[in-house]
Protein backbone atom coordinates (compact mmCIF):
# COMPACT_ATOMS: atom_id res chain seq x y z
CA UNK A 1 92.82 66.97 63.98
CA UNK A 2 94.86 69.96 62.64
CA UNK A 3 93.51 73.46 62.72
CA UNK A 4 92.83 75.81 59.81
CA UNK A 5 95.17 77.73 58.30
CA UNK A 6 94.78 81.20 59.32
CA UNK A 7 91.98 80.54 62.36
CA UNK A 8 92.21 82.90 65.24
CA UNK A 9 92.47 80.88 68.30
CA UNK A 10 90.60 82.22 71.98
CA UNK A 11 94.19 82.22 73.67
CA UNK A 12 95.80 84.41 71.18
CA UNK A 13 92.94 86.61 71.30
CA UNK A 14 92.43 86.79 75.26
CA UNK A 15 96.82 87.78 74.98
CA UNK A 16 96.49 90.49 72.06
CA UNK A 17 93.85 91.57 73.73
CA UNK A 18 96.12 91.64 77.01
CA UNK A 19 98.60 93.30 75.73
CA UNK A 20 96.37 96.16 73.83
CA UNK A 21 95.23 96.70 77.13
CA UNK A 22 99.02 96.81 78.78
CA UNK A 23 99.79 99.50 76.10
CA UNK A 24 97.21 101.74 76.78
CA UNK A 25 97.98 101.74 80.34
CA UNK A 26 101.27 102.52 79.71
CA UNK A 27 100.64 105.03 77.63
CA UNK A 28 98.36 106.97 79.61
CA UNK A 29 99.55 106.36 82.97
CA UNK A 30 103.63 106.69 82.51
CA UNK A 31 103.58 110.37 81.60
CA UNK A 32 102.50 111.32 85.09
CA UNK A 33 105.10 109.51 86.53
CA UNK A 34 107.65 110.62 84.55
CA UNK A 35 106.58 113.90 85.32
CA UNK A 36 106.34 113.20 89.05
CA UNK A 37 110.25 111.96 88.96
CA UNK A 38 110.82 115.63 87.52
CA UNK A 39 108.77 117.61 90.44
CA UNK A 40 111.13 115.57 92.38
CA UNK A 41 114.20 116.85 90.86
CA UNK A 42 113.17 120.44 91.10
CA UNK A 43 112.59 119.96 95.16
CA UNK A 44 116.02 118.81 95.53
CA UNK A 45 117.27 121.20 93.54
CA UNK A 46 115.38 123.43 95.75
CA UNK A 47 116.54 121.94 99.28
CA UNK A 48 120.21 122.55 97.85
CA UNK A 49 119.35 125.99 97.24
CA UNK A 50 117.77 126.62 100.62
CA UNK A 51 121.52 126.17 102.52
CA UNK A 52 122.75 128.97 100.37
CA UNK A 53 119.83 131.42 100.29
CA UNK A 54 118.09 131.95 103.58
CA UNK A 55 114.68 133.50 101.85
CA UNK A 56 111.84 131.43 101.78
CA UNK A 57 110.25 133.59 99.31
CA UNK A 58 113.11 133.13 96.61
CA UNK A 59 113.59 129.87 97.50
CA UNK A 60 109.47 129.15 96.93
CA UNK A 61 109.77 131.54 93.54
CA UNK A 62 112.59 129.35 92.21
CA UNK A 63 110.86 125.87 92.41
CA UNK A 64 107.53 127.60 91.27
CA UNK A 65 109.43 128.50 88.04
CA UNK A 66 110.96 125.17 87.46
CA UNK A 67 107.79 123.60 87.88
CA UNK A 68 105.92 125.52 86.00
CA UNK A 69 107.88 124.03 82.69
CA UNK A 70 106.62 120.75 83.90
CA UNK A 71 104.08 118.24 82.62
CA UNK A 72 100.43 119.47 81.31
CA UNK A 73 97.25 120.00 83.04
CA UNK A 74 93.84 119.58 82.33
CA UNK A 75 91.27 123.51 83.19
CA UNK A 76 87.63 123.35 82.18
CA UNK A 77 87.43 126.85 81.08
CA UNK A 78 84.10 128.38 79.12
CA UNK A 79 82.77 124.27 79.82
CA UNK A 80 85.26 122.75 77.52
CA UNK A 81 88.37 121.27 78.80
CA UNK A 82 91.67 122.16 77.56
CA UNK A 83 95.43 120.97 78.24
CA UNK A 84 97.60 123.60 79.36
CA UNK A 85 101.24 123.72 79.91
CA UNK A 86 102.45 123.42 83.55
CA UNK A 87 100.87 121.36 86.77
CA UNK A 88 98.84 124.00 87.72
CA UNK A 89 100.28 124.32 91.10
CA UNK A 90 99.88 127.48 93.30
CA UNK A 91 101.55 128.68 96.48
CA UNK A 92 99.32 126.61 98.39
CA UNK A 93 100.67 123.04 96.89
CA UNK A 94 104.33 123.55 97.85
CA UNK A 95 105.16 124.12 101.58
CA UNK A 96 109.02 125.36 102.42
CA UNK A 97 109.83 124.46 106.33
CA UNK A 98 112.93 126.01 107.95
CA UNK A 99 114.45 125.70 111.45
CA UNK A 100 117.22 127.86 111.44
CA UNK A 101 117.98 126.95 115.10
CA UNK A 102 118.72 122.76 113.99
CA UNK A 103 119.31 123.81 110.05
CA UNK A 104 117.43 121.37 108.56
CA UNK A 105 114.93 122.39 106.17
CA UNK A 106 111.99 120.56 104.75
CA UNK A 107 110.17 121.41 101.28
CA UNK A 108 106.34 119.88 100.33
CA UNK A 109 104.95 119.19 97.19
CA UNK A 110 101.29 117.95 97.29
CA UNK A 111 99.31 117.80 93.67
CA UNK A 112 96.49 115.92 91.86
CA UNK A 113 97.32 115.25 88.63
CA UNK A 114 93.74 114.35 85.79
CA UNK A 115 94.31 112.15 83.22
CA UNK A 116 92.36 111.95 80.51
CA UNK A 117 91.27 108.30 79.57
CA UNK A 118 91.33 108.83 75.69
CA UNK A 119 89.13 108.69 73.71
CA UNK A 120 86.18 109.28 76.20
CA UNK A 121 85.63 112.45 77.98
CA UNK A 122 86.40 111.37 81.25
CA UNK A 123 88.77 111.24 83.53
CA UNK A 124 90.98 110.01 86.59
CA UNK A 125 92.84 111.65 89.06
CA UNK A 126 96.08 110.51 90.28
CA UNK A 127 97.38 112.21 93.77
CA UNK A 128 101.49 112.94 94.11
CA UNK A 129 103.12 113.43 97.37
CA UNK A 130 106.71 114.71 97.15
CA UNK A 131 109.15 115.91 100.19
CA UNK A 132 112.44 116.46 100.45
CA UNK A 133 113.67 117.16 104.22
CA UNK A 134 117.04 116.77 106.36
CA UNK A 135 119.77 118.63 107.31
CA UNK A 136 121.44 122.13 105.42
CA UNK A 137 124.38 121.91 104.27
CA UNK A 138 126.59 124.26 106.06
């Protein structure tokens, strides 16, 4: 018996349906990751620096300003949620470790990043852990 011309059948629906779903994923879950590979680049960046520039304090302002271009965040200001430029990290989220003694130096990056599950209101938090640590170059 040979099928109808044009008739939709349950396995090509169950695999478009598969691979809507793979799409949306991707697109809402990639960006943070993405992102995440960039915080990463800025803390080595700023564990190079640290060998050069014994301040904590400049060393803390300089990966504050590079990750501050980074990503978006979601604030619920006035009850409405907006995206704003920026992680939305403070001092608090990054932690800069020196032992001058054994020069090795170790640099934190703990965030929570919300992603909105479009096109609903709501949505999900993802939590990053970045560190960079080992020896100074001398």
């Amino acid at each position: 018996m040979r099928k109808t011309r044009g008739a939709v059948s349950l396995i090509s629906l169950v695999l478009l349906l598969g691979l809507a779903a793979g799409g949306y994923a991707l697109w809402v879950f990639v960006p943070p990751y993405l992102d995440n590979l960039d915080v990463r680049e800025a803390c080595t960046a700023s564990f190079n620096r640290m060998a050069a520039d014994p301040e904590n304090d400049r060393v803390r302002l300089y990966l504050m300003d590079r990750l501050k271009r980074i990503g978006t965040h979601w604030d619920n200001e006035g009850g409405t949620w907006q995206e704003k430029p920026g992680l939305g990290l403070g001092d608090s989220d990054v932690l800069i470790d020196r032992d001058a003694a054994e020069h090795t130096g170790r640099i934190q990056v703990d965030y929570q990043r919300g992603v909105k599950l479009w096109p609903s209101e709501r949505f999900f938090s993802m939590d990053f852990h970045v560190e960079k640590a080992g020896k100074l170059a001398q």
